[in-house]
Protein backbone atom coordinates (compact mmCIF):
# COMPACT_ATOMS: atom_id res chain seq x y z
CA UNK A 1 35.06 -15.58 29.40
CA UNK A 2 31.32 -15.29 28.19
CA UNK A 3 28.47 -17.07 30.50
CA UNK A 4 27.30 -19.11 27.58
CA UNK A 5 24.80 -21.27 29.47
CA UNK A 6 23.39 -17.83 30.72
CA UNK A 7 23.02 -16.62 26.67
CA UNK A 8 21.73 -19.67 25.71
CA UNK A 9 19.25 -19.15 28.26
CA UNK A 10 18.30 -15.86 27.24
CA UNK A 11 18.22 -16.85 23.38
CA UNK A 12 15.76 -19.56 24.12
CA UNK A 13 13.40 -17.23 26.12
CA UNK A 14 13.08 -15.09 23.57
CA UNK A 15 12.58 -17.95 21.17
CA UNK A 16 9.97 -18.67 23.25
CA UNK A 17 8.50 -15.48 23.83
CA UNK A 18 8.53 -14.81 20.33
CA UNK A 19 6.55 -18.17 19.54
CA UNK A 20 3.87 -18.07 22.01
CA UNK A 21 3.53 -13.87 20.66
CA UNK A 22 3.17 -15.32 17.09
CA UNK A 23 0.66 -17.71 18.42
CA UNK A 24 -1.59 -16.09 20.08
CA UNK A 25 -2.17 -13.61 17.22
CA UNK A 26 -2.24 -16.22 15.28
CA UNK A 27 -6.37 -15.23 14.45
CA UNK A 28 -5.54 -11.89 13.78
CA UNK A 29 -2.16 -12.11 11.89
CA UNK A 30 -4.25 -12.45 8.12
CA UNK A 31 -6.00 -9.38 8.63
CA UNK A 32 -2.83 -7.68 10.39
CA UNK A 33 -0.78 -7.97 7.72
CA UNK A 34 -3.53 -6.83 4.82
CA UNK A 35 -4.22 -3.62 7.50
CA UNK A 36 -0.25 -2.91 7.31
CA UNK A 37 -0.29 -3.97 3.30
CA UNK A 38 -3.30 -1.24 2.95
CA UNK A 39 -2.03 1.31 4.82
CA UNK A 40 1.93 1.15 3.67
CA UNK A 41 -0.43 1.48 0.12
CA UNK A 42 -2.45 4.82 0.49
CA UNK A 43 -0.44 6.31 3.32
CA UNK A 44 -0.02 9.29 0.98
CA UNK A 45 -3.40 9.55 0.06
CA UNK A 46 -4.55 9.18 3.83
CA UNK A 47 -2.07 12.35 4.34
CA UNK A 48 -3.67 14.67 1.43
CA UNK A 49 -6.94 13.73 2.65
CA UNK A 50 -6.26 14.84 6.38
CA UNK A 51 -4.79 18.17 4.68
CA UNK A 52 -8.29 18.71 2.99
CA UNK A 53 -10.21 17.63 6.14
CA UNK A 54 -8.39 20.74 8.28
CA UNK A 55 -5.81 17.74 9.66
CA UNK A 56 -8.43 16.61 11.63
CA UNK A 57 -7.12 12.81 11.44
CA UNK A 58 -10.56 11.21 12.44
CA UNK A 59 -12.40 12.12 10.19
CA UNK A 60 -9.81 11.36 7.35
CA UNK A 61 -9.28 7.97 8.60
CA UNK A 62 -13.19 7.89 8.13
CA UNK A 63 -13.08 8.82 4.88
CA UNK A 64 -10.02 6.13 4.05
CA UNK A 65 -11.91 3.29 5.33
CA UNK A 66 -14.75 4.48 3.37
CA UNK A 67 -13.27 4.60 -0.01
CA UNK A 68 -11.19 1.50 0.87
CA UNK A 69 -15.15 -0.54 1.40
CA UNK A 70 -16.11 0.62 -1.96
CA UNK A 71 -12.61 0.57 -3.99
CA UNK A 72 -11.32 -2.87 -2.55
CA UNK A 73 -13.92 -4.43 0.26
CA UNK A 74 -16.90 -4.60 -2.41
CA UNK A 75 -15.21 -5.81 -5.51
CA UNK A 76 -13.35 -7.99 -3.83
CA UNK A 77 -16.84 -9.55 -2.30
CA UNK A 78 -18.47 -9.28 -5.55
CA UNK A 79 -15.93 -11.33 -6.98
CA UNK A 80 -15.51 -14.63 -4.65
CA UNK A 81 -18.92 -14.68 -4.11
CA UNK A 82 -19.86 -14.46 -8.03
CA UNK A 83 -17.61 -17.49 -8.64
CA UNK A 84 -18.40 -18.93 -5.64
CA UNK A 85 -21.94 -19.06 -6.88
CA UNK A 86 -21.39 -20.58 -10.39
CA UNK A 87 -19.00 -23.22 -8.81
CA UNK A 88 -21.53 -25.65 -9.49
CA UNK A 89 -22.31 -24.76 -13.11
CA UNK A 90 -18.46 -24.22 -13.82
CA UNK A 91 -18.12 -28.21 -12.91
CA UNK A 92 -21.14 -28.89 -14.86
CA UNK A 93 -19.83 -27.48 -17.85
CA UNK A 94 -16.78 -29.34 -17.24
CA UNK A 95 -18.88 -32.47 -16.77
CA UNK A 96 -20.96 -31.88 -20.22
CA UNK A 97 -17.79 -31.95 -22.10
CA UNK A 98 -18.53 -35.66 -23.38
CA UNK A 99 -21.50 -34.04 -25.46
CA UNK A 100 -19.65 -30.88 -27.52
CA UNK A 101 -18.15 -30.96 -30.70
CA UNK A 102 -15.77 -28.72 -32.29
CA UNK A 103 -17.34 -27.63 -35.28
CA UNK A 104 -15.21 -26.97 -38.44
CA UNK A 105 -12.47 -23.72 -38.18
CA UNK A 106 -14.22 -20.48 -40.11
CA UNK A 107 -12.31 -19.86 -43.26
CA UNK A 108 -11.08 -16.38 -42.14
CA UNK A 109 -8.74 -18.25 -39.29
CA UNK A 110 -6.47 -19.65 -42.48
CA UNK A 111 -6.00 -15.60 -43.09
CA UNK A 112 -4.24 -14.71 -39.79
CA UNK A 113 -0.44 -14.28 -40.54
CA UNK A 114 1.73 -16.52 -39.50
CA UNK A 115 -0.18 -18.74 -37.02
CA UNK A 116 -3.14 -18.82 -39.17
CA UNK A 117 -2.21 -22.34 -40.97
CA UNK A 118 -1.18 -23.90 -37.68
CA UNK A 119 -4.32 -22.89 -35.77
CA UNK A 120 -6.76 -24.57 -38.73
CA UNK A 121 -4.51 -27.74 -38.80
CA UNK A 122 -4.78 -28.18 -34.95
CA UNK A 123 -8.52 -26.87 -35.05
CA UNK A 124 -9.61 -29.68 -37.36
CA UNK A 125 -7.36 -31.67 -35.83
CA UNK A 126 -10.17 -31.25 -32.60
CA UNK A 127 -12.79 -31.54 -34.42
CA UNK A 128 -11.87 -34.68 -36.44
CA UNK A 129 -11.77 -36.43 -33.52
CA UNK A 130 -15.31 -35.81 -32.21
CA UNK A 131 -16.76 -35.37 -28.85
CA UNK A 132 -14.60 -38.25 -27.25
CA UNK A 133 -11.51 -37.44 -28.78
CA UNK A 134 -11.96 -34.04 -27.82
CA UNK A 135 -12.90 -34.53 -24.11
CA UNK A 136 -9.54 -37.20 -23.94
CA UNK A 137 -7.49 -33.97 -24.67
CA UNK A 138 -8.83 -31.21 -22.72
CA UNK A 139 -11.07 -32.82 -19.70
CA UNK A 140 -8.00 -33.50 -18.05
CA UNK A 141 -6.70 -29.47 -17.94
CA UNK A 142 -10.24 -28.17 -17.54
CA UNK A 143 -10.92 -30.29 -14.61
CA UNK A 144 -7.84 -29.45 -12.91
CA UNK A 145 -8.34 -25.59 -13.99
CA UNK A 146 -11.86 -25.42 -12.41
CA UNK A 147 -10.51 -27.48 -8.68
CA UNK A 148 -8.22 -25.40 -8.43
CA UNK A 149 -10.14 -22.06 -9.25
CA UNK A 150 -12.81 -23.40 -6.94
CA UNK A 151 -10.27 -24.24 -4.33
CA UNK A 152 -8.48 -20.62 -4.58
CA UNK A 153 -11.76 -18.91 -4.37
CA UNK A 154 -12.64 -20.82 -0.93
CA UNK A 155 -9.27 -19.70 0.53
CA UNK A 156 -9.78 -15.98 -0.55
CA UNK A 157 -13.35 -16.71 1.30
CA UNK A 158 -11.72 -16.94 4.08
CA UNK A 159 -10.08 -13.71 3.96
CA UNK A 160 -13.71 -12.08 3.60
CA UNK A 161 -14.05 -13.50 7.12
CA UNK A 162 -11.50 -11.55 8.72
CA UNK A 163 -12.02 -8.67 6.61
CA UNK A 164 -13.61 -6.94 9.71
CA UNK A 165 -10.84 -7.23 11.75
CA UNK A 166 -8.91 -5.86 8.78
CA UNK A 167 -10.80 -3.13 8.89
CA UNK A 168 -10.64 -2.59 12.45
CA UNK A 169 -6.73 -2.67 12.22
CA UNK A 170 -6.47 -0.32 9.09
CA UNK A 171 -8.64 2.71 11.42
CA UNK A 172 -6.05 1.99 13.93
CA UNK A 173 -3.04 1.96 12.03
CA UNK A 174 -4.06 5.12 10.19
CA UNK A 175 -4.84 6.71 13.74
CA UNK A 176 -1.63 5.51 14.64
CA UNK A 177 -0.08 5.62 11.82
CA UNK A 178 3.48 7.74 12.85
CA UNK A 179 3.93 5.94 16.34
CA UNK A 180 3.42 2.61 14.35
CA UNK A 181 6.04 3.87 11.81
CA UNK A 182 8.72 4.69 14.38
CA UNK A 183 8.73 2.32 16.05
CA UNK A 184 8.91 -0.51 13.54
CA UNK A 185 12.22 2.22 11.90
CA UNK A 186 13.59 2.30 15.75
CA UNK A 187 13.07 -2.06 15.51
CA UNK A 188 15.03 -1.96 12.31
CA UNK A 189 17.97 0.51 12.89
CA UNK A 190 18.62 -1.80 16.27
CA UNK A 191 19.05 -4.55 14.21
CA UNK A 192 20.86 -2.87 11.39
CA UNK A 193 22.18 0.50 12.39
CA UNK A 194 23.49 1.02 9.12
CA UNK A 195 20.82 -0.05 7.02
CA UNK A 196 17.55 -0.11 9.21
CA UNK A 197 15.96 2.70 8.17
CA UNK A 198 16.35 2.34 4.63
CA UNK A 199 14.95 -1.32 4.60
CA UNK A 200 11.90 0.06 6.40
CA UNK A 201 11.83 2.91 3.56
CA UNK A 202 12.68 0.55 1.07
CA UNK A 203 10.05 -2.29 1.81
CA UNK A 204 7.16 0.89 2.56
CA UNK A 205 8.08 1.71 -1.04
CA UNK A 206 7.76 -2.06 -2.53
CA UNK A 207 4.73 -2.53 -1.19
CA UNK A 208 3.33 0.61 -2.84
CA UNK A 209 4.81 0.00 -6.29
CA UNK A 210 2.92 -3.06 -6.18
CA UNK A 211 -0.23 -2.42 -4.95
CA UNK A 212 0.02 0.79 -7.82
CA UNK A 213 1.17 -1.00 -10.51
CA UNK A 214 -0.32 -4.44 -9.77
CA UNK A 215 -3.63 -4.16 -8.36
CA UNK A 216 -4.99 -1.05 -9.84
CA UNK A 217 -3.43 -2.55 -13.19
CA UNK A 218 -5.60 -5.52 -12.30
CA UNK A 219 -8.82 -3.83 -11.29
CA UNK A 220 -8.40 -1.68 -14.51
CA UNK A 221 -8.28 -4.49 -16.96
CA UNK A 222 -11.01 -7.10 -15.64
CA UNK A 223 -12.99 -3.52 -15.66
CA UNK A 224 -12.44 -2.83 -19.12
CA UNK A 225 -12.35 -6.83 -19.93
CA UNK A 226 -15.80 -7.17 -18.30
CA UNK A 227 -17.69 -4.23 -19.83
CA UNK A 228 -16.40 -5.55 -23.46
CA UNK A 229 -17.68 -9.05 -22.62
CA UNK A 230 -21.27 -7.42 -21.15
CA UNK A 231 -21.19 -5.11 -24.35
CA UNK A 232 -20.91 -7.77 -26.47
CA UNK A 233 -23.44 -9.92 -25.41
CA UNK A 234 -21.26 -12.66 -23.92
CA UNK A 235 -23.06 -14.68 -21.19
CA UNK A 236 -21.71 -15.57 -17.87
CA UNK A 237 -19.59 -12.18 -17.94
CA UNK A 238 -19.76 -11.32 -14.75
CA UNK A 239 -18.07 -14.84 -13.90
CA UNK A 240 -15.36 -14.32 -16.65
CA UNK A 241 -14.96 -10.34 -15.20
CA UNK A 242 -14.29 -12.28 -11.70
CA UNK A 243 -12.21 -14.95 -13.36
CA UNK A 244 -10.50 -11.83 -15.05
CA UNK A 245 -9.69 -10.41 -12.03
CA UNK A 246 -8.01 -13.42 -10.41
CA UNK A 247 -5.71 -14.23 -13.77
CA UNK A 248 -4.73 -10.40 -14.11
CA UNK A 249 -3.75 -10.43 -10.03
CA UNK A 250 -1.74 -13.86 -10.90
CA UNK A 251 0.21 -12.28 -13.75
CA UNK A 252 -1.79 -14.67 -16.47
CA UNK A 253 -3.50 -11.85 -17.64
CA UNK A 254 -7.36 -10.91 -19.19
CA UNK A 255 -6.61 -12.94 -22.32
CA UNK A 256 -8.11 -16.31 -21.87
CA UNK A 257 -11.80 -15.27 -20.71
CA UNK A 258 -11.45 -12.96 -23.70
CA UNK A 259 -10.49 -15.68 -26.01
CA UNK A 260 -13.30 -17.67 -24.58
CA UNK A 261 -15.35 -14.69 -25.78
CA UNK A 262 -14.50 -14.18 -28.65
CA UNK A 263 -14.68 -17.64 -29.90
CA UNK A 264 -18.13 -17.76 -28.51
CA UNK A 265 -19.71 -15.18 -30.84
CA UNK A 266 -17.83 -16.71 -33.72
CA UNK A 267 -19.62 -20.00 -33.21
CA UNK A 268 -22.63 -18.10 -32.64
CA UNK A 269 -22.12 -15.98 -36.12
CA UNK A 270 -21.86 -12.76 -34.50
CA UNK A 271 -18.78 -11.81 -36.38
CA UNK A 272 -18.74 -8.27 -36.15
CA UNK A 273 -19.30 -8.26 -32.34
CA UNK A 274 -16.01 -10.78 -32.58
CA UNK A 275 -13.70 -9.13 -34.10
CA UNK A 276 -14.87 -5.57 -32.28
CA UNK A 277 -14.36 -7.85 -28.91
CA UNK A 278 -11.15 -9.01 -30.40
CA UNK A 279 -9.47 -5.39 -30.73
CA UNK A 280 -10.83 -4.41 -27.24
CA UNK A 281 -9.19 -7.55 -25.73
CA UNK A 282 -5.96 -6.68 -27.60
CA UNK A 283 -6.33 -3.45 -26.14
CA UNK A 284 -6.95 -4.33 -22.76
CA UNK A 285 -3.97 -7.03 -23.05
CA UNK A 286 -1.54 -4.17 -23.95
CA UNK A 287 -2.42 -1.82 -20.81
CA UNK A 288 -0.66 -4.45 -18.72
CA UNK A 289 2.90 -3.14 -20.55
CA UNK A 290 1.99 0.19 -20.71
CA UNK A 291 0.10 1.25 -17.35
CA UNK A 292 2.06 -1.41 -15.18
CA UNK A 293 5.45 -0.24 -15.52
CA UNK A 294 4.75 3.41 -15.31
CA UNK A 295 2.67 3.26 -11.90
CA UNK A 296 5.66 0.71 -10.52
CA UNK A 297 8.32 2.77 -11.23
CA UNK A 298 6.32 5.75 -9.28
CA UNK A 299 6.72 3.34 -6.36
CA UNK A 300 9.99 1.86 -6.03
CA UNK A 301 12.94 2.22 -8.16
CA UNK A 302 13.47 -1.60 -8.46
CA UNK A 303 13.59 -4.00 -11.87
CA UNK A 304 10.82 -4.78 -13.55
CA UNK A 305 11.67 -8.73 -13.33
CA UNK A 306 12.87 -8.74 -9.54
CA UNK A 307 9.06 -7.35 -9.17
CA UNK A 308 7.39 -9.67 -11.47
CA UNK A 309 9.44 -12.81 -9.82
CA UNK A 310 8.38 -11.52 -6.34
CA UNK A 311 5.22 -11.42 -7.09
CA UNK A 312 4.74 -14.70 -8.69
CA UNK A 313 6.79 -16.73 -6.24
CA UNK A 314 4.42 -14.81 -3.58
CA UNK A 315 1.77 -15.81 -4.89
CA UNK A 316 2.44 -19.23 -5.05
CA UNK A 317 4.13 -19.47 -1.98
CA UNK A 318 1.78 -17.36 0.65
CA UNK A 319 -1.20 -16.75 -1.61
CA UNK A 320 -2.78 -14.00 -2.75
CA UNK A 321 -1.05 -11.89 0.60
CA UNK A 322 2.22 -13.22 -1.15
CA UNK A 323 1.68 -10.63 -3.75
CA UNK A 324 2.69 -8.49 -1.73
CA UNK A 325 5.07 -9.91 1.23
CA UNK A 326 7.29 -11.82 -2.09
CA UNK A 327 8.54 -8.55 -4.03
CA UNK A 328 9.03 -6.84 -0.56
CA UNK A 329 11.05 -9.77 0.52
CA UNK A 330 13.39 -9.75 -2.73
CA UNK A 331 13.60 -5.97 -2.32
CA UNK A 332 14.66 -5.47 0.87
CA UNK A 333 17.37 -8.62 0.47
CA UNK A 334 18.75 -7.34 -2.80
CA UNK A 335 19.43 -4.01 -1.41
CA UNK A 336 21.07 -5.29 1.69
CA UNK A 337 22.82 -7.84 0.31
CA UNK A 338 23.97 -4.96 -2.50
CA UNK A 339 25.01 -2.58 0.55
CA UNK A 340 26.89 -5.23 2.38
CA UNK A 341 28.71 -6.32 -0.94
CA UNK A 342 29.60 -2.50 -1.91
CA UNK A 343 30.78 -2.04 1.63
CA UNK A 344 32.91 -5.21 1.58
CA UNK A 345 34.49 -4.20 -1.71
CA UNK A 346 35.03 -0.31 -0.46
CA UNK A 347 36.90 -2.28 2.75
CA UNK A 348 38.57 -4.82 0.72
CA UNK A 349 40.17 -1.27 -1.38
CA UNK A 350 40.62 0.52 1.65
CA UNK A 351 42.56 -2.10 3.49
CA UNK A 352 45.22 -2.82 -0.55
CA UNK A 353 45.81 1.28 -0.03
CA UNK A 354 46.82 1.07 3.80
CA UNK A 355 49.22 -1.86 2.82
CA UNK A 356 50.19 -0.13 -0.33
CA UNK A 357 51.29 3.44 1.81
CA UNK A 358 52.88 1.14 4.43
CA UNK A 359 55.02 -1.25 2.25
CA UNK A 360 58.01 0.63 1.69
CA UNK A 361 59.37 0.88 -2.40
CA UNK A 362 62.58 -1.19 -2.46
CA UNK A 363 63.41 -0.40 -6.53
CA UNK A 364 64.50 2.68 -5.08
């Protein structure tokens, strides 16, 4: 007979071990898991760089951390604290909505095919109604749009804080980098023995399809977005580049700050710079099918909508980190859970042929 007061015992030990661990690195677990998230990310990169440095691993994890101040650190920076400082005016705007008016739609909107009629009708329909009638429809999104931008933006501030320590722990993982890789695959194969290893390979590869195809994806197209909007003579576009930024890493795209653009110079009778910014927004809107799904499928041989709902219900659920931690969560699960049903169904065969040799044929 089992001693099951003595396993009890030993679960809730290392219950409790496990706790008070998690606790005390409590402070350092943010920038632990973007130093793993980073590193998982450019691991290949880190390796051709140590080739080219004469495999002298210092000075290529020198050179990582580096490119990683100017390629993620900097923007990153650039952005929070850019909306950070027009908070203020972005709730002032929202605040002066009592005084605008829609002004009439421009006859060339009734040309657009197909959603040119409704778009006039619901235009005039705005600006029939006047300032108040017009602030009774859309104060209520906009102010809950600009909270919770402003809310978001004060959460990813604190990530800035602990982006030294994230630092820190990316030179030391990519020191490290092998030891720290064994030993989480020896971790996994104790668990799983069957599976283990290719969960750990399986979860490395996640996280770099999405860092590939939905940060760089990102980066590209508030790039692209922003330069249009500076080109064309938009103001405020280093806010909408930064607001850019955020909806592309969300999955809402660069469309909306574009939009916002384009109306702008409309009203302002700059209709040639409109409908130039127009095409380059429907441009930069398309690279999202086109770039996305190649750079993802270089990662991690996975569907394109277990990805996207991983990343979304990341998001939402652990924040901008959850972009990363969701589709490596679905990943990993729906290839174990695929594993253990192909091995139940191989047993389930196995076990009919066994009874099928053993049952002797009485027709005969």
């Amino acid at each position: 007979m089992p001693d099951l007061a003595r396993i009890l015992f030993i679960v809730a030990i290392l219950c409790a071990l496990t706790i008070g661990s998690i606790y005390v690195m409590r402070p350092f677990l943010p920038g632990l898991i973007w130093a793993t998230t980073i590193v998982v990310a450019t691991w290949p990169a880190m390796t051709a760089i140590e080739r080219r440095c004469g495999n002298r691993r210092w000075l290529a994890t020198l050179v990582m951390l580096l490119i990683l101040l100017v390629v993620i650190v900097l923007p990153l920076y650039e952005a929070i604290s850019t909306l950070a400082l027009h908070g203020g005016e972005i709730m002032d705007l929202i605040r002066k909505l009592p005084e605008y008016a829609l002004t009439s739609p421009p006859a060339w909107v009734h040309d657009i095919p197909v959603v040119g009629t409704r778009i006039v009708d619901k235009w005039q329909e705005f600006s029939d109604a006047g300032p108040s009638g017009l602030l009774a429809q859309l104060e209520p999104y906009a102010s809950i749009a600009a909270h919770w931008l402003i809310a978001h933006a004060a959460s990813v501030g604190v990530f800035v804080v602990h982006m030294f320590i994230t630092i820190i722990i990316t030179g030391i993982l990519y020191s490290k980098g092998e030891s720290a890789a064994g030993y989480v695959t020896r971790f996994a194969i104790r668990v799983a023995p069957a599976y283990g290893e290719q969960a750990v390979k399986l979860a490395g590869a996640s996280i770099r399809a999405v860092a590939l195809g939905i940060v760089v994806t990102a980066i590209l197209q508030s790039a692209l977005g922003g330069i249009g909007l500076w080109v064309a003579g938009v103001p405020g576009a280093a806010v909408l580049t930064a607001l850019m930024l955020m909806l592309c890493l969300a999955q809402i795209g660069p469309t909306l700050p574009l939009l916002g653009g384009v109306i702008w110079l409309f009203m302002h009778d700059a209709h040639l710079a409109a409908i130039l910014l127009a095409v380059w927004a429907v441009m930069v809107a398309m690279l999202d099918n086109l770039v996305r799904p190649v750079l993802i499928r270089r990662g991690v041989n996975l569907s394109m909508l277990l990805i996207l709902a991983g990343v979304l219900g990341g998001l939402f659920a652990f924040g901008i980190v959850g972009l990363f931690i969701g589709p490596v969560i679905l990943a990993v699960s729906s290839t174990l859970l695929t594993a253990w049903i192909g091995d139940t169904a191989a047993g389930a065969r196995g076990a009919g042929e066994a009874a099928a040799i053993k049952t002797p044929d009485r027709t005969r």
